[in-house]
C-alpha atoms as a PDB file:
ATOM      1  CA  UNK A   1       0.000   0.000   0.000  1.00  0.00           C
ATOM      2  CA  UNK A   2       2.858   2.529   0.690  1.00  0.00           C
ATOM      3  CA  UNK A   3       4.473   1.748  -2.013  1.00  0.00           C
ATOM      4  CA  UNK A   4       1.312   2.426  -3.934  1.00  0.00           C
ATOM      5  CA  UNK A   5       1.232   5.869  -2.732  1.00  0.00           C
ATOM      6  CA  UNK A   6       4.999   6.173  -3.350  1.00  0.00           C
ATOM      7  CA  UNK A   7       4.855   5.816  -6.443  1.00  0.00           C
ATOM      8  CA  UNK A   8       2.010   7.892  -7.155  1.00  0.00           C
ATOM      9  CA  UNK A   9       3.985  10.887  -5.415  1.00  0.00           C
ATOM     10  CA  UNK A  10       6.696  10.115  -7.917  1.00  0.00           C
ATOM     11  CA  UNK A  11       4.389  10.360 -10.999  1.00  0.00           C
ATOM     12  CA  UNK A  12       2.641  13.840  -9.394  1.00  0.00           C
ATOM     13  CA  UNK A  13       6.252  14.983  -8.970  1.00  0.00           C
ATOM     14  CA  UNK A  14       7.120  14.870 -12.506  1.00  0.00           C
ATOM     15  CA  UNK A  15       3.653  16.278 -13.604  1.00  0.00           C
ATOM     16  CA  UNK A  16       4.664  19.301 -11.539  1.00  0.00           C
ATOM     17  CA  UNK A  17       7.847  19.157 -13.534  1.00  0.00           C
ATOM     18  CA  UNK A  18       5.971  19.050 -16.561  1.00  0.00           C
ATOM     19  CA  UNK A  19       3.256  21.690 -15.501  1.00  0.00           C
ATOM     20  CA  UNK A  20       5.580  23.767 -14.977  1.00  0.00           C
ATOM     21  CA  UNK A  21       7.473  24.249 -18.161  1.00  0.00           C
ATOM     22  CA  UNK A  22       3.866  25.233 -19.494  1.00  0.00           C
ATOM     23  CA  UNK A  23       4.013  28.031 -18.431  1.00  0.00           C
ATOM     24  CA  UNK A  24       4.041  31.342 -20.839  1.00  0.00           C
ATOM     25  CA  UNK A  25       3.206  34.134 -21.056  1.00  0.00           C
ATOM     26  CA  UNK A  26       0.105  35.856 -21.733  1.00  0.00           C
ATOM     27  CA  UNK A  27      -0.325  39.904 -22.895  1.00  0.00           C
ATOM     28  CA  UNK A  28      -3.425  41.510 -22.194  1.00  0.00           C
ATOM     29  CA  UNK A  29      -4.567  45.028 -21.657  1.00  0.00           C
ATOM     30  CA  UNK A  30      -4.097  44.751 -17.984  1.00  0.00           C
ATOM     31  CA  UNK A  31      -0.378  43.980 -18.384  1.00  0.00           C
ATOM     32  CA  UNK A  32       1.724  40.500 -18.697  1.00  0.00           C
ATOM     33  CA  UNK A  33       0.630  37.733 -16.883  1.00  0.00           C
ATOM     34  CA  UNK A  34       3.062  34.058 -16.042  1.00  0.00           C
ATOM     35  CA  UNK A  35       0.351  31.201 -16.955  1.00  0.00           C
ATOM     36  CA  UNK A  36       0.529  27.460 -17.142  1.00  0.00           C
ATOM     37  CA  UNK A  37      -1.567  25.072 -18.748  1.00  0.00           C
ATOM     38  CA  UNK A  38      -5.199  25.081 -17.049  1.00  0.00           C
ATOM     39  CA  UNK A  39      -6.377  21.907 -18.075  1.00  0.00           C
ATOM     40  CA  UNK A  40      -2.912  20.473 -16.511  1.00  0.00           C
ATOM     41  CA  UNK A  41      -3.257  22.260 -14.193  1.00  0.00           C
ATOM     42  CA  UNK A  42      -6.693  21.486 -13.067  1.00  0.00           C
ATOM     43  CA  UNK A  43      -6.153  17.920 -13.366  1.00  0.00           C
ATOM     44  CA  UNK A  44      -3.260  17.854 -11.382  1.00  0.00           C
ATOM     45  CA  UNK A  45      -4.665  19.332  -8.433  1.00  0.00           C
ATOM     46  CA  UNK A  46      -7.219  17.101  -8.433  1.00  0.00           C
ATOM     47  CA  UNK A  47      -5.112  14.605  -8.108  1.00  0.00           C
ATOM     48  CA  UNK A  48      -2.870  16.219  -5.696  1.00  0.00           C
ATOM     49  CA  UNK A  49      -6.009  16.392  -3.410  1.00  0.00           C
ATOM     50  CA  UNK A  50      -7.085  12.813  -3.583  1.00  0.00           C
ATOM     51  CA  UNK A  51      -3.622  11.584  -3.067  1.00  0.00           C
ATOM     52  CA  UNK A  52      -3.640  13.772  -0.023  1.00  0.00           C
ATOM     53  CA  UNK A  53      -6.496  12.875   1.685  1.00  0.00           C
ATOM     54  CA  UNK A  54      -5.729   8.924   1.219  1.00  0.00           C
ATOM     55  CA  UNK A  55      -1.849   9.877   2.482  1.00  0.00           C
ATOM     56  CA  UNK A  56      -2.501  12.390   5.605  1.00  0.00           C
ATOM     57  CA  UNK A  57      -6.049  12.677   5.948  1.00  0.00           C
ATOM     58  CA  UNK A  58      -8.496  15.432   4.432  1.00  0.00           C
ATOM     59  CA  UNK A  59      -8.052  16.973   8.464  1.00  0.00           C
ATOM     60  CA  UNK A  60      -4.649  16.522   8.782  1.00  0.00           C
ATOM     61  CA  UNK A  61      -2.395  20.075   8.783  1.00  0.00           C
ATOM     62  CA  UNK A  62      -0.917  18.876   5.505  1.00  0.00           C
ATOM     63  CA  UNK A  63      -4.444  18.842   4.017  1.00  0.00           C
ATOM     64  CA  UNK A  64      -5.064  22.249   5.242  1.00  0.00           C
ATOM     65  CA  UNK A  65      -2.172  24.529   4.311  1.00  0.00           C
ATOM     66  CA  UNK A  66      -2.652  22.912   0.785  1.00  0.00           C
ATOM     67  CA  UNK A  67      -6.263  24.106   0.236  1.00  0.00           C
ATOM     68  CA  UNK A  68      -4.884  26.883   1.716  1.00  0.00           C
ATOM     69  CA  UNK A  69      -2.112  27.382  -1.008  1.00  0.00           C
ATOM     70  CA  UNK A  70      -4.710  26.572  -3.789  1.00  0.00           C
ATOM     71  CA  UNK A  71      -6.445  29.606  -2.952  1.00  0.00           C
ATOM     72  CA  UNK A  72      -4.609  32.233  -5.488  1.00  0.00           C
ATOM     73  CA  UNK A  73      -4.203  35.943  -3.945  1.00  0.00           C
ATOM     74  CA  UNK A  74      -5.925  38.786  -6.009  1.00  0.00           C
ATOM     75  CA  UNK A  75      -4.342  39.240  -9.577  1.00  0.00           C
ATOM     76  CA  UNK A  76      -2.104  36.343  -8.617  1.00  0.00           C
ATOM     77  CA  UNK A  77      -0.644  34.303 -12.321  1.00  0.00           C
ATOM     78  CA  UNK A  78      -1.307  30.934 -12.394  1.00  0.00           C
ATOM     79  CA  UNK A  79       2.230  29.920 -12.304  1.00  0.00           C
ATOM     80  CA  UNK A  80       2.838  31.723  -9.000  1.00  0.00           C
ATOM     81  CA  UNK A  81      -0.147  29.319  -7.675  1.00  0.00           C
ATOM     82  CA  UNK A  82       1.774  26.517  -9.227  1.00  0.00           C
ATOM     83  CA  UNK A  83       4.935  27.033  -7.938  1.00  0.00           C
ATOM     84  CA  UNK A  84       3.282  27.406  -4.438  1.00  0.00           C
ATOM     85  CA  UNK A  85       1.310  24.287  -4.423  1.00  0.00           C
ATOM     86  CA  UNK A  86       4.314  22.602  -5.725  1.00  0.00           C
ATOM     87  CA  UNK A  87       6.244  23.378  -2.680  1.00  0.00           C
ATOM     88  CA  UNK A  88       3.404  22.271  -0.081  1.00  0.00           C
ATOM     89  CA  UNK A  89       2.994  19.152  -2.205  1.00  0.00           C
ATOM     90  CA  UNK A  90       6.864  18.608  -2.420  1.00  0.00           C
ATOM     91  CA  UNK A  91       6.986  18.909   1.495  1.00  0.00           C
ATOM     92  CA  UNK A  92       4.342  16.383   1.971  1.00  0.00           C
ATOM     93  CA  UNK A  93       6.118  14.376   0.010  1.00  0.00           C
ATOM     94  CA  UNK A  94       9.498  14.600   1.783  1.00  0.00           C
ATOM     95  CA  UNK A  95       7.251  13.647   4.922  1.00  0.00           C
ATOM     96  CA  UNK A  96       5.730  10.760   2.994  1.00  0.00           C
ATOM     97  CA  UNK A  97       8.875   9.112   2.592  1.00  0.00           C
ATOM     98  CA  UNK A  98      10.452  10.402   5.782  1.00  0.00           C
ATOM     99  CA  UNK A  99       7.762   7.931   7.291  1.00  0.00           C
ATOM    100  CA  UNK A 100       6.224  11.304   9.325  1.00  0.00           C
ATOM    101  CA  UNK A 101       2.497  10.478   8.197  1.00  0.00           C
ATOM    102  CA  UNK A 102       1.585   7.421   9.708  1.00  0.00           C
ATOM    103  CA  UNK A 103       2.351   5.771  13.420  1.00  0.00           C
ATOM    104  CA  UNK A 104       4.918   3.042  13.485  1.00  0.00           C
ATOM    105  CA  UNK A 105       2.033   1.021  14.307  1.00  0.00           C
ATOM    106  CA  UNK A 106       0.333   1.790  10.562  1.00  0.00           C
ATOM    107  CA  UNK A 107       3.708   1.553   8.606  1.00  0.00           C
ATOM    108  CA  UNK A 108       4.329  -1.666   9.628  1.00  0.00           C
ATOM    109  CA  UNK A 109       0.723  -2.898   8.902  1.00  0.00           C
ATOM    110  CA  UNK A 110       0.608  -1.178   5.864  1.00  0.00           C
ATOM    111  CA  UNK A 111       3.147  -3.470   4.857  1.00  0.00           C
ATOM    112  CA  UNK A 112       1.974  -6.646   6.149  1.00  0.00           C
ATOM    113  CA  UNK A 113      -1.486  -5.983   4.723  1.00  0.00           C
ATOM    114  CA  UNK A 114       0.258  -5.103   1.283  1.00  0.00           C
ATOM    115  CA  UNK A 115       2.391  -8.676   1.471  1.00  0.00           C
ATOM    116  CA  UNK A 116      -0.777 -10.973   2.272  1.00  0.00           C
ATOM    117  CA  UNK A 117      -2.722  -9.124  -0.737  1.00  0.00           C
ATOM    118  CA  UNK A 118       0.263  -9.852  -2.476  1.00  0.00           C
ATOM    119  CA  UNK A 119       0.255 -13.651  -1.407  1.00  0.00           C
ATOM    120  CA  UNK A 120      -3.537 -13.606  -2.396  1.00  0.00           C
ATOM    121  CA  UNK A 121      -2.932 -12.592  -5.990  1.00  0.00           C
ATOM    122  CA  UNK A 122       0.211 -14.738  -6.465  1.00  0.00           C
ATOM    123  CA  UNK A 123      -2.374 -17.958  -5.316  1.00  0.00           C
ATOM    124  CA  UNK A 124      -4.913 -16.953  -7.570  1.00  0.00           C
ATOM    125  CA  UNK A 125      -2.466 -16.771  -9.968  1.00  0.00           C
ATOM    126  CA  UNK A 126      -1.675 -20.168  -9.165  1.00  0.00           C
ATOM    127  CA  UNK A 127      -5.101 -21.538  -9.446  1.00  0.00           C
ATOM    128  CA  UNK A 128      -5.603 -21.332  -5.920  1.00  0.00           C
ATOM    129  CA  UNK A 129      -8.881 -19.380  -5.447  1.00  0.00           C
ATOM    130  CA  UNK A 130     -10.567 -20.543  -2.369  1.00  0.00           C
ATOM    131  CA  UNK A 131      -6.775 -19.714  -0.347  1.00  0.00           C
ATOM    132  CA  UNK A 132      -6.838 -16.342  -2.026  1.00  0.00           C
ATOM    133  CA  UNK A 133      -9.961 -15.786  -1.319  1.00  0.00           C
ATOM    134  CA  UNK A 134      -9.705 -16.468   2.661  1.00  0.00           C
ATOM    135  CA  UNK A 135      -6.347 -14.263   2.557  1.00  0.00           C
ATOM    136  CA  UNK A 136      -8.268 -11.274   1.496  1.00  0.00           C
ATOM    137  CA  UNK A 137     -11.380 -11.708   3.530  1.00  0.00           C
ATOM    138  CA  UNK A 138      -8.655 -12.130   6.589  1.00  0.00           C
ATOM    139  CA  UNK A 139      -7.070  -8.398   5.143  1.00  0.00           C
ATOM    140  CA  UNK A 140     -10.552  -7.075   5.723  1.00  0.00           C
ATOM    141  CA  UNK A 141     -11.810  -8.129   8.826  1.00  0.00           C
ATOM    142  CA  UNK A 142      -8.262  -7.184  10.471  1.00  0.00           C
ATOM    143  CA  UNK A 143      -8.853  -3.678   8.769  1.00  0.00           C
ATOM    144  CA  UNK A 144     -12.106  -3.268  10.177  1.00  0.00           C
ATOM    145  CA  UNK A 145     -11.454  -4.502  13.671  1.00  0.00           C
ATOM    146  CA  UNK A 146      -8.732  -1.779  13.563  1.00  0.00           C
ATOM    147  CA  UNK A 147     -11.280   1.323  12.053  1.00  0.00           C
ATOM    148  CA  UNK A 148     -13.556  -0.020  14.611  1.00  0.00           C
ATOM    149  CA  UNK A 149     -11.314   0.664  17.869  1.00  0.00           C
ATOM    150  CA  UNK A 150     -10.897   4.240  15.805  1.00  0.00           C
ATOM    151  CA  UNK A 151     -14.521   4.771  16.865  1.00  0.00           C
ATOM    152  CA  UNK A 152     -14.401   2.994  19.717  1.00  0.00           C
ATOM    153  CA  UNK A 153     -16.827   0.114  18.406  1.00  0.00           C
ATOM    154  CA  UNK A 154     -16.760  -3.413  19.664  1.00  0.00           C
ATOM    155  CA  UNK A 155     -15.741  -6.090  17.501  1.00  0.00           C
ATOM    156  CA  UNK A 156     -18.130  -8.707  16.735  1.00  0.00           C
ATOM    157  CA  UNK A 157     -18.548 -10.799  13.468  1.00  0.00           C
ATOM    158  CA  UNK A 158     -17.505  -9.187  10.284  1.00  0.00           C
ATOM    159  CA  UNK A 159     -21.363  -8.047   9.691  1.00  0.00           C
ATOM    160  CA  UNK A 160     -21.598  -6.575  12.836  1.00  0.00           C
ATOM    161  CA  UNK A 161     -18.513  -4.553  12.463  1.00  0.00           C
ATOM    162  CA  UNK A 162     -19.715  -3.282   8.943  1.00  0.00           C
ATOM    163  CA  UNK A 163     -22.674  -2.450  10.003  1.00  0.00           C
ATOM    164  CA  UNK A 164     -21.990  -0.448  13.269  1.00  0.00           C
ATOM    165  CA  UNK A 165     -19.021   1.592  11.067  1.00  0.00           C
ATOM    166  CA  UNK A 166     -21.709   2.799   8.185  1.00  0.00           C
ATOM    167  CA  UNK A 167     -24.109   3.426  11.308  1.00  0.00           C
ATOM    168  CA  UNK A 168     -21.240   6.000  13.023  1.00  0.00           C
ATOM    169  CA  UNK A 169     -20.421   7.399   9.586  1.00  0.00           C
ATOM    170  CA  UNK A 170     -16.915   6.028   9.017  1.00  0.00           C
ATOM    171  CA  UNK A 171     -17.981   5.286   5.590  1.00  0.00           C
ATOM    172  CA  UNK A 172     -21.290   4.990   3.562  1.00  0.00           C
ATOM    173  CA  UNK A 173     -24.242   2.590   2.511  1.00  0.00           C
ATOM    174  CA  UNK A 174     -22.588   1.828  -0.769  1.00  0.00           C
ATOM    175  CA  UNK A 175     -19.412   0.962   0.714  1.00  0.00           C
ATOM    176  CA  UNK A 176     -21.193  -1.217   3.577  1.00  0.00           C
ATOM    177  CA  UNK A 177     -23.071  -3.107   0.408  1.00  0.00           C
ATOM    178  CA  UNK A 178     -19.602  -4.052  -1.022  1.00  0.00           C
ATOM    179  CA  UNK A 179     -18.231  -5.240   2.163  1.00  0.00           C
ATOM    180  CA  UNK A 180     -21.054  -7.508   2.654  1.00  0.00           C
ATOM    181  CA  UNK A 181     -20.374  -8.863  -0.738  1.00  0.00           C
ATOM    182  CA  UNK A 182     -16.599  -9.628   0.016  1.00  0.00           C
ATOM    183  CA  UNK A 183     -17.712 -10.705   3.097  1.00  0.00           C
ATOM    184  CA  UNK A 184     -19.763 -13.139   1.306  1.00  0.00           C
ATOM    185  CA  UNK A 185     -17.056 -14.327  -0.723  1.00  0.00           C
ATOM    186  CA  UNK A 186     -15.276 -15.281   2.193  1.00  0.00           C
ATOM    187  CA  UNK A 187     -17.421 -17.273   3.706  1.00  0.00           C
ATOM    188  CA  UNK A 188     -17.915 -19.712   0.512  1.00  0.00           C
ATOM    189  CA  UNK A 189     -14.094 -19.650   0.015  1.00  0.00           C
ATOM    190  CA  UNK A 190     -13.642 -20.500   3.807  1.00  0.00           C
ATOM    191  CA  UNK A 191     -16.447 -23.260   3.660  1.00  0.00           C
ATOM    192  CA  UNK A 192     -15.159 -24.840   0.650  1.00  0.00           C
ATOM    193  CA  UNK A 193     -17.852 -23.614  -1.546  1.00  0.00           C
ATOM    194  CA  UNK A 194     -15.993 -22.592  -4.631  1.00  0.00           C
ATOM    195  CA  UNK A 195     -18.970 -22.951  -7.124  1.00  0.00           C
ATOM    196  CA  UNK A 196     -20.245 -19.747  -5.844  1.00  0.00           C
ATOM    197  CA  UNK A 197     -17.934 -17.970  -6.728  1.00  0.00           C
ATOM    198  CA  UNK A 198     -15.265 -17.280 -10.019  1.00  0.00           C
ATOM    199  CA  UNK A 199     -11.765 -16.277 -10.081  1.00  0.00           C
ATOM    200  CA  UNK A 200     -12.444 -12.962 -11.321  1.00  0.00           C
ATOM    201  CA  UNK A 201     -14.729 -11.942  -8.461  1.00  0.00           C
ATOM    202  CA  UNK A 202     -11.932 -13.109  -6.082  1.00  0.00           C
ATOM    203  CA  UNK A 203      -9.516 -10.820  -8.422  1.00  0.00           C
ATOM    204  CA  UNK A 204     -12.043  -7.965  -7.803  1.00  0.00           C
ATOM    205  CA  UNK A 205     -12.040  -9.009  -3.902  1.00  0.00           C
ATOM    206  CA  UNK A 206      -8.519  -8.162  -3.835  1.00  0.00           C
ATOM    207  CA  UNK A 207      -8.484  -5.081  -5.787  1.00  0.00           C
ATOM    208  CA  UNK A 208     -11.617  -3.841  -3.531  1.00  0.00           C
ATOM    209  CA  UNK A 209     -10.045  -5.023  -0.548  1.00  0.00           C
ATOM    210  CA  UNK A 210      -6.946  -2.854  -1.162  1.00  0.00           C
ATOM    211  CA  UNK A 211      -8.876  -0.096  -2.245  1.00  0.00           C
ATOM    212  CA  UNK A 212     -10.629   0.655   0.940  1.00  0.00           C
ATOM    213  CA  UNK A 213      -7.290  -0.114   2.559  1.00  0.00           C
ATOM    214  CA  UNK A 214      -6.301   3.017   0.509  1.00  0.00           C
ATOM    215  CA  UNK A 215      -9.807   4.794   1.288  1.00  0.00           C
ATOM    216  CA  UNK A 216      -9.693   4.169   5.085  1.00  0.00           C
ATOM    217  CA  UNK A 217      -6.642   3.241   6.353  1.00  0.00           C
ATOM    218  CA  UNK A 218      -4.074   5.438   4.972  1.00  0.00           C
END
């Protein structure tokens, strides 16, 4: 998982690069003006601000002092906002890899999760289905036993758990839906059922399952 988000900081970093050396300039009546490429431009802060949010948190300080950035000052160039979101996003970065964003605690389960989703794909690879297919489900329930003492829920079964963290807003209906149905795969995979279920839903488990990883345990 963190080396997911590494390597999406790398790829922003060089579309800063590249933002960047769009810039020109543009005459008007009102004087000369430094600009980059607005549709770049646009789409890399977008991006910026969803790799954020999964890395720090959309109420961590980080967060903050970038929307903060984003906002230009009056008759402010685009390139000056540029250059001054790159250097927020640069610094988060430098923290990113400094390991200042997450607790020990979180690095070093971000990395276990990561290597068991790993082992899940390399089985399925391998024909192995109903052993992927546990492996992820196992992934999940460990993530949500761990969002759950976030908000100070009990565990329970893996129902329970889902239920009570859409209930105290950790995450939505939609996303409670598609836990049940991973859920769901588990349980055939762990009770031998294997009919009821393919080898591309337990390729979609996995994806899903590290994509709320991203979503909520970042």
């Amino acid at each position: 998982m963190n080396s997911k988000l590494q390597k999406r900081f790398d790829e922003l970093s060089r579309d800063h690069a590249v933002l960047i050396q769009s810039k020109k300039i543009i005459h008007s009546q009102f004087g000369s003006s430094e600009c980059v490429d607005s549709e770049l431009f646009t789409a890399w802060k977008v991006k910026v601000r969803n790799l954020l949010s999964l890395a720090c948190g959309d109420k961590s300080q980080h967060f903050e002092q970038y929307e903060k950035a984003e906002k230009p000052y009056s008759m402010e160039s685009s390139f000056s906002v540029a250059q001054r979101l790159g250097a927020v996003f640069h610094a988060v970065k430098e923290d990113f890899e400094g390991g200042y964003l997450s607790s020990i605690k979180n690095l070093i389960q971000a990395e276990v999760f990561e290597s068991e989703l790993e082992q899940a794909q390399e089985l399925l690879d391998n024909g192995y289905k109903l052993a992927a297919a546990v492996i992820a489900g196992v992934v999940l329930e460990t993530a949500l036993r761990d969002l759950c003492d976030q908000e100070n829920i009990a565990h329970g079964k893996l129902d329970k758990m889902n239920s009570e963290l859409a209930k105290s807003g950790k995450y939505n209906k939609l996303q409670q839906k598609r836990i049940t149905a991973l859920a769901d795969i588990r349980n055939n995979a762990a009770h031998g059922k294997s009919e009821n279920f393919t080898d591309e839903d337990v390729k979609l488990m996995v994806r899903d399952v590290e994509s709320f990883l991203l979503s909520f345990m970042a």
